[in-house]
C-alpha atoms as a PDB file:
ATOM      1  CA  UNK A   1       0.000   0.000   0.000  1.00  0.00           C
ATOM      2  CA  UNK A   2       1.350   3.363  -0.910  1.00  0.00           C
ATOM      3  CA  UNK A   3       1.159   6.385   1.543  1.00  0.00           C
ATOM      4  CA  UNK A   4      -0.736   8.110  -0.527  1.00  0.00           C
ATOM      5  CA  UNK A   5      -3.447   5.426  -0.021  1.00  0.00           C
ATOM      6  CA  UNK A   6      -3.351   5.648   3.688  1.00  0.00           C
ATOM      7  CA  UNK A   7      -3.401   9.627   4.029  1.00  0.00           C
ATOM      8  CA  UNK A   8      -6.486   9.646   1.233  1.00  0.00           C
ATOM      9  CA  UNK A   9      -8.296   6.432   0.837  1.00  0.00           C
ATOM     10  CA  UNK A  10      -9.967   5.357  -2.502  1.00  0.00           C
ATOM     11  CA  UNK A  11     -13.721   5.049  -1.834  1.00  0.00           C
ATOM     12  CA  UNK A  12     -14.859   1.261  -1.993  1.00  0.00           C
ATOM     13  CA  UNK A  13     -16.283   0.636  -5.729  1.00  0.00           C
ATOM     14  CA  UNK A  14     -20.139  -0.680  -4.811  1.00  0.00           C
ATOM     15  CA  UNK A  15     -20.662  -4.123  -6.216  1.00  0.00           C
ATOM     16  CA  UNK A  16     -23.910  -3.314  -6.367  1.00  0.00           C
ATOM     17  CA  UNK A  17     -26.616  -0.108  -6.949  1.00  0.00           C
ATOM     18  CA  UNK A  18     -29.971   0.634  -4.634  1.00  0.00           C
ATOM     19  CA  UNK A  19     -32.089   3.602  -5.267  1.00  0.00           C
ATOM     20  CA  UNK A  20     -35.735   4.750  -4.919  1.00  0.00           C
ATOM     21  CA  UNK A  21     -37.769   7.238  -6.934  1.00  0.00           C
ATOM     22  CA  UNK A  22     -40.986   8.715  -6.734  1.00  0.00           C
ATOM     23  CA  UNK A  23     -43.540   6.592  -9.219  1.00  0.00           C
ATOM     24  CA  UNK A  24     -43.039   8.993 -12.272  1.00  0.00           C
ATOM     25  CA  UNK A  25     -43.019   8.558 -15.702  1.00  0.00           C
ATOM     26  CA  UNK A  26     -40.383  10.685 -15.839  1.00  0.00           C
ATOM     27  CA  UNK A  27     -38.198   8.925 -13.589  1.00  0.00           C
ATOM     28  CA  UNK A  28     -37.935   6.214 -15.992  1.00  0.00           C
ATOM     29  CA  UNK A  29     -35.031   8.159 -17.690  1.00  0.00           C
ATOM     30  CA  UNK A  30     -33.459   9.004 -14.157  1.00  0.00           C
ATOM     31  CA  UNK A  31     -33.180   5.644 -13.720  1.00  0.00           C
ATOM     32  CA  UNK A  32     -31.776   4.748 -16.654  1.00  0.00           C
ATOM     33  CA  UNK A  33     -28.999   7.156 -16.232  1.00  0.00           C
ATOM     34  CA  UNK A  34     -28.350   5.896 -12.759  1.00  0.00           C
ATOM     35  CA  UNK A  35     -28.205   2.285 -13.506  1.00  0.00           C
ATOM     36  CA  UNK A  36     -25.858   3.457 -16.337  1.00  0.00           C
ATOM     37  CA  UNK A  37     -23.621   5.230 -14.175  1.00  0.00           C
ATOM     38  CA  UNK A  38     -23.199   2.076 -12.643  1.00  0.00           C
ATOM     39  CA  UNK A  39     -22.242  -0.553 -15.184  1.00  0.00           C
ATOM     40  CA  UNK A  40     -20.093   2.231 -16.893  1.00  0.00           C
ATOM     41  CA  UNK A  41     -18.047   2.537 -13.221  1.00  0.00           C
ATOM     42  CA  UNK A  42     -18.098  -1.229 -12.737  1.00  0.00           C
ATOM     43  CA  UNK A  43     -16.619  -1.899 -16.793  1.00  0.00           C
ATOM     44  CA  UNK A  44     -19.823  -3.415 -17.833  1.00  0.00           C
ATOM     45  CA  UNK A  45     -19.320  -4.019 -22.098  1.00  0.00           C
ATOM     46  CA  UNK A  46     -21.569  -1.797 -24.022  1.00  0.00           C
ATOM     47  CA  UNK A  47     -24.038  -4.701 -25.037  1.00  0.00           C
ATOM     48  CA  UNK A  48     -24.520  -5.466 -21.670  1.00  0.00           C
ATOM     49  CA  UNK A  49     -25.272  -1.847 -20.487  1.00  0.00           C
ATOM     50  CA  UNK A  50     -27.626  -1.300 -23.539  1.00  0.00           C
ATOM     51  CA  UNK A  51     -29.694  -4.201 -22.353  1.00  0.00           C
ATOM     52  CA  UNK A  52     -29.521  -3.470 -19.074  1.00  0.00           C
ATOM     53  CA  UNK A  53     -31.088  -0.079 -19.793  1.00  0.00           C
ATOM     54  CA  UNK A  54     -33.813  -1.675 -21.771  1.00  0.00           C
ATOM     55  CA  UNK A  55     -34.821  -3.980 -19.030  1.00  0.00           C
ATOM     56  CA  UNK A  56     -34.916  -1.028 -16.352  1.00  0.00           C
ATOM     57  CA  UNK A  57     -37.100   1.318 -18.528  1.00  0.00           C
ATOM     58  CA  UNK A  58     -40.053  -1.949 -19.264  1.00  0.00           C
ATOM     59  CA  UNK A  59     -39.782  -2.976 -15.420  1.00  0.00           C
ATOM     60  CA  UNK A  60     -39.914   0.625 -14.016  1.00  0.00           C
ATOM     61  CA  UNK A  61     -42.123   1.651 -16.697  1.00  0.00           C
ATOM     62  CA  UNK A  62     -44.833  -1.016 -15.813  1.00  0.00           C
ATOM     63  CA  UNK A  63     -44.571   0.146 -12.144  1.00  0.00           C
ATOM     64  CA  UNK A  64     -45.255   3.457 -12.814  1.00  0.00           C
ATOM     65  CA  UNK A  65     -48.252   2.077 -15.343  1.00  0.00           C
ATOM     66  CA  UNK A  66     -49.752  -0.900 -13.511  1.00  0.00           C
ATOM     67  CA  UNK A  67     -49.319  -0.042  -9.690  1.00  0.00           C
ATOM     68  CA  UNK A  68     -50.658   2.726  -6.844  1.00  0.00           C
ATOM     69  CA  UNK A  69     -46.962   3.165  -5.821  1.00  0.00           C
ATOM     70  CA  UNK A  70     -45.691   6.384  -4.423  1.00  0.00           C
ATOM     71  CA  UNK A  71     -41.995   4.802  -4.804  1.00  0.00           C
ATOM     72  CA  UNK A  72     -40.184   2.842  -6.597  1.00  0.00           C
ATOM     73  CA  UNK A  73     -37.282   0.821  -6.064  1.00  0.00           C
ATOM     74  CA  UNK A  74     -34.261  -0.367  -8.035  1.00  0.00           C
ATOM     75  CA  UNK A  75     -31.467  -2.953  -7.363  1.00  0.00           C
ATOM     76  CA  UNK A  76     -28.997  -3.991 -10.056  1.00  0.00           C
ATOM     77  CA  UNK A  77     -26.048  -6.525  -8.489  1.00  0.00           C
ATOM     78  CA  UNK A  78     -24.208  -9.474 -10.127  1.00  0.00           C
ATOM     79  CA  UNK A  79     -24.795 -12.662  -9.246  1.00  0.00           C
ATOM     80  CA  UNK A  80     -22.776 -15.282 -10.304  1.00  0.00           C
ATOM     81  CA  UNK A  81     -22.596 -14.993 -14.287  1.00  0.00           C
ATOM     82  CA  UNK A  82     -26.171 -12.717 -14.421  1.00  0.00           C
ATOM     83  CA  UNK A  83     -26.423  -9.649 -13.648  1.00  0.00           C
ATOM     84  CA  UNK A  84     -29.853  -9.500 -11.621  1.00  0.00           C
ATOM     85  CA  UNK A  85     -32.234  -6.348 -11.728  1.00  0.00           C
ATOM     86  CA  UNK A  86     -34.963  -6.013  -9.278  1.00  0.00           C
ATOM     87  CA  UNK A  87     -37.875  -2.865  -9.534  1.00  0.00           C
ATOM     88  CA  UNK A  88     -39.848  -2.515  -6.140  1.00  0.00           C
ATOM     89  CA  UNK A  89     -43.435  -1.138  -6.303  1.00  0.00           C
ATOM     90  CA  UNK A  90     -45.349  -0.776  -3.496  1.00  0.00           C
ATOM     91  CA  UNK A  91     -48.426  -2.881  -4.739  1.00  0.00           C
ATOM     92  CA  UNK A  92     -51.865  -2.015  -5.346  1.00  0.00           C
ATOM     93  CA  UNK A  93     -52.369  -2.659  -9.120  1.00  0.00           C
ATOM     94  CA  UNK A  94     -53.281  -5.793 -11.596  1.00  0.00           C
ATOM     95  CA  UNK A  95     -51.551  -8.762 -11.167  1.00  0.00           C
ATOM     96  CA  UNK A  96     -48.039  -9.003 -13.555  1.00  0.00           C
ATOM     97  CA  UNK A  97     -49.905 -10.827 -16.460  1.00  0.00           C
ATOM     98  CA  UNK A  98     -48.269 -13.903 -18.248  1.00  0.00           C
ATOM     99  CA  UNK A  99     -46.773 -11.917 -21.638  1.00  0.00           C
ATOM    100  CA  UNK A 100     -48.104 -12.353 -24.617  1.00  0.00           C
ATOM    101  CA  UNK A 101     -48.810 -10.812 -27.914  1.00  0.00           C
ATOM    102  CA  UNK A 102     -50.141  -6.968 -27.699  1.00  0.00           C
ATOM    103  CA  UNK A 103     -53.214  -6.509 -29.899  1.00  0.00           C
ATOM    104  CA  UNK A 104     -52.416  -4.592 -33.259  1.00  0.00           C
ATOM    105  CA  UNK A 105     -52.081  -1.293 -33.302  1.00  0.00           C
ATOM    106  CA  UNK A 106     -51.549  -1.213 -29.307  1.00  0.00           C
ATOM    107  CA  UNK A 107     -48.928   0.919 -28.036  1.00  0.00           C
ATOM    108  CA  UNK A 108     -48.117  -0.657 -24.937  1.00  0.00           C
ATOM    109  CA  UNK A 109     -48.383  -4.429 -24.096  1.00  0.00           C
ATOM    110  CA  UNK A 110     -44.921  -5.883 -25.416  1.00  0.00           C
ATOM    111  CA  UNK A 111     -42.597  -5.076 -21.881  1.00  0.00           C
ATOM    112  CA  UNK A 112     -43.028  -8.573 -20.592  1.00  0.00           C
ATOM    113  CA  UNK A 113     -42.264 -10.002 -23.361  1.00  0.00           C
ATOM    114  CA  UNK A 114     -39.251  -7.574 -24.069  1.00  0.00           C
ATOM    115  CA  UNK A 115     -37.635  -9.224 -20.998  1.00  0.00           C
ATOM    116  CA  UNK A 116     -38.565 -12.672 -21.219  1.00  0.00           C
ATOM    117  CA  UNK A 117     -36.742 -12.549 -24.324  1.00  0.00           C
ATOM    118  CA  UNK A 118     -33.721 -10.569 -23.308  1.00  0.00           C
ATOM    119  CA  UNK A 119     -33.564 -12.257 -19.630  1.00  0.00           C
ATOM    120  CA  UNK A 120     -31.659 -15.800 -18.935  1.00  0.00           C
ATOM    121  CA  UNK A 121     -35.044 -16.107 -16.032  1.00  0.00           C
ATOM    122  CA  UNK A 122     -37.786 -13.760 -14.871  1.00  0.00           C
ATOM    123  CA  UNK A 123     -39.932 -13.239 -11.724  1.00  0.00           C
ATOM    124  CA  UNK A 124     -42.139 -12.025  -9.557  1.00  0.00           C
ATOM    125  CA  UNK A 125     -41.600 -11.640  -5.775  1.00  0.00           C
ATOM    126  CA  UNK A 126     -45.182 -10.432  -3.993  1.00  0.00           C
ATOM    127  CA  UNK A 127     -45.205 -10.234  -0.189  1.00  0.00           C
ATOM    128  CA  UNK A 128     -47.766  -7.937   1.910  1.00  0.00           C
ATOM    129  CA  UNK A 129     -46.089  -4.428   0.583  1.00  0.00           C
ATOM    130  CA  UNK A 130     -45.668  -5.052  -2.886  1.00  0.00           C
ATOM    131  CA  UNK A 131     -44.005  -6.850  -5.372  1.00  0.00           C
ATOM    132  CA  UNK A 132     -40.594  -7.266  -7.011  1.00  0.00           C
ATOM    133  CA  UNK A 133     -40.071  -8.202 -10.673  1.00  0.00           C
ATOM    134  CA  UNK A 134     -36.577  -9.542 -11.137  1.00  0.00           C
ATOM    135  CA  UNK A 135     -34.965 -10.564 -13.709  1.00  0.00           C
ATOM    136  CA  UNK A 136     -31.115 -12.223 -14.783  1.00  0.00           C
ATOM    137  CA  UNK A 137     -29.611 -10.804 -17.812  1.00  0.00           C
ATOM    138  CA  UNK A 138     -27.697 -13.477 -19.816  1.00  0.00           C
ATOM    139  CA  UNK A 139     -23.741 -12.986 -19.814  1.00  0.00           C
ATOM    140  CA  UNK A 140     -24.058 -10.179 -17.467  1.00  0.00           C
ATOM    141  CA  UNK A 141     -20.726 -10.561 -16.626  1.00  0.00           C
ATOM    142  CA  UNK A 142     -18.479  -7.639 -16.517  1.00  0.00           C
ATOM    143  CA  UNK A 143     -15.335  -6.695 -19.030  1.00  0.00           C
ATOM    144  CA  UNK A 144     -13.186  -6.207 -15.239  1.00  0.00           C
END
């Protein structure tokens, strides 16, 4: 260890992010940029950030859509060879449906299916407060 390192520190690299944000579409872009952030600091390849990002917007999105949350939260951590996203909402909206095709012509309806086909698995965690849909993006390994 150089002296330089014991006089000033380096701040401990998070293995993993945690945030909340109020249940706004508008958020979805915040949260984006913060999951980002994140893979860019932790040397996450491009492909892997880009679907990443994809997979936040459709989970948060749908949270802010489909449930009476005031907040929502976000984890993104490795696990093994996957890198694992969760979205927290607070409950009180429709069941996560099975996905499927959207009708034609609908504008919304193809996020579930967007990460079933992007995601190595895909879940749904419901306890008394709300729910958490997970899911474990294939070779989310880092470039580190």
């Amino acid at each position: 260890m150089y002296l330089a390192d014991i006089r000033f520190p380096r701040a401990p690299s998070a293995a993993y992010l945690t945030f909340d944000l109020r249940a706004d579409h508008a958020n979805v872009a915040h949260a984006r940029r913060r999951v980002r952030a994140h893979l860019k600091r932790r040397r996450y390849d491009e492909d892997t950030c880009e679907t990443a990002l994809l997979l936040v917007s459709e989970l948060f999105t749908n949270a802010v859509l489909h449930t009476a949350s005031v907040t929502i939260g976000c984890v993104v951590r490795q696990i093994g060879r996957h890198l694992r996203i969760e979205v927290r909402d607070e409950g009180g909206g429709a069941a996560i449906p099975e996905p499927g095709p959207a009708a034609v012509g609908a504008v919304n309806g193809r996020g579930l299916m967007l990460v079933e086909a992007l995601s190595a698995a895909w879940g749904v965690a419901r306890d008394g407060d709300g729910q958490t849909v997970w899911c474990d993006l294939r070779n989310g390994n880092g470039t580190r």
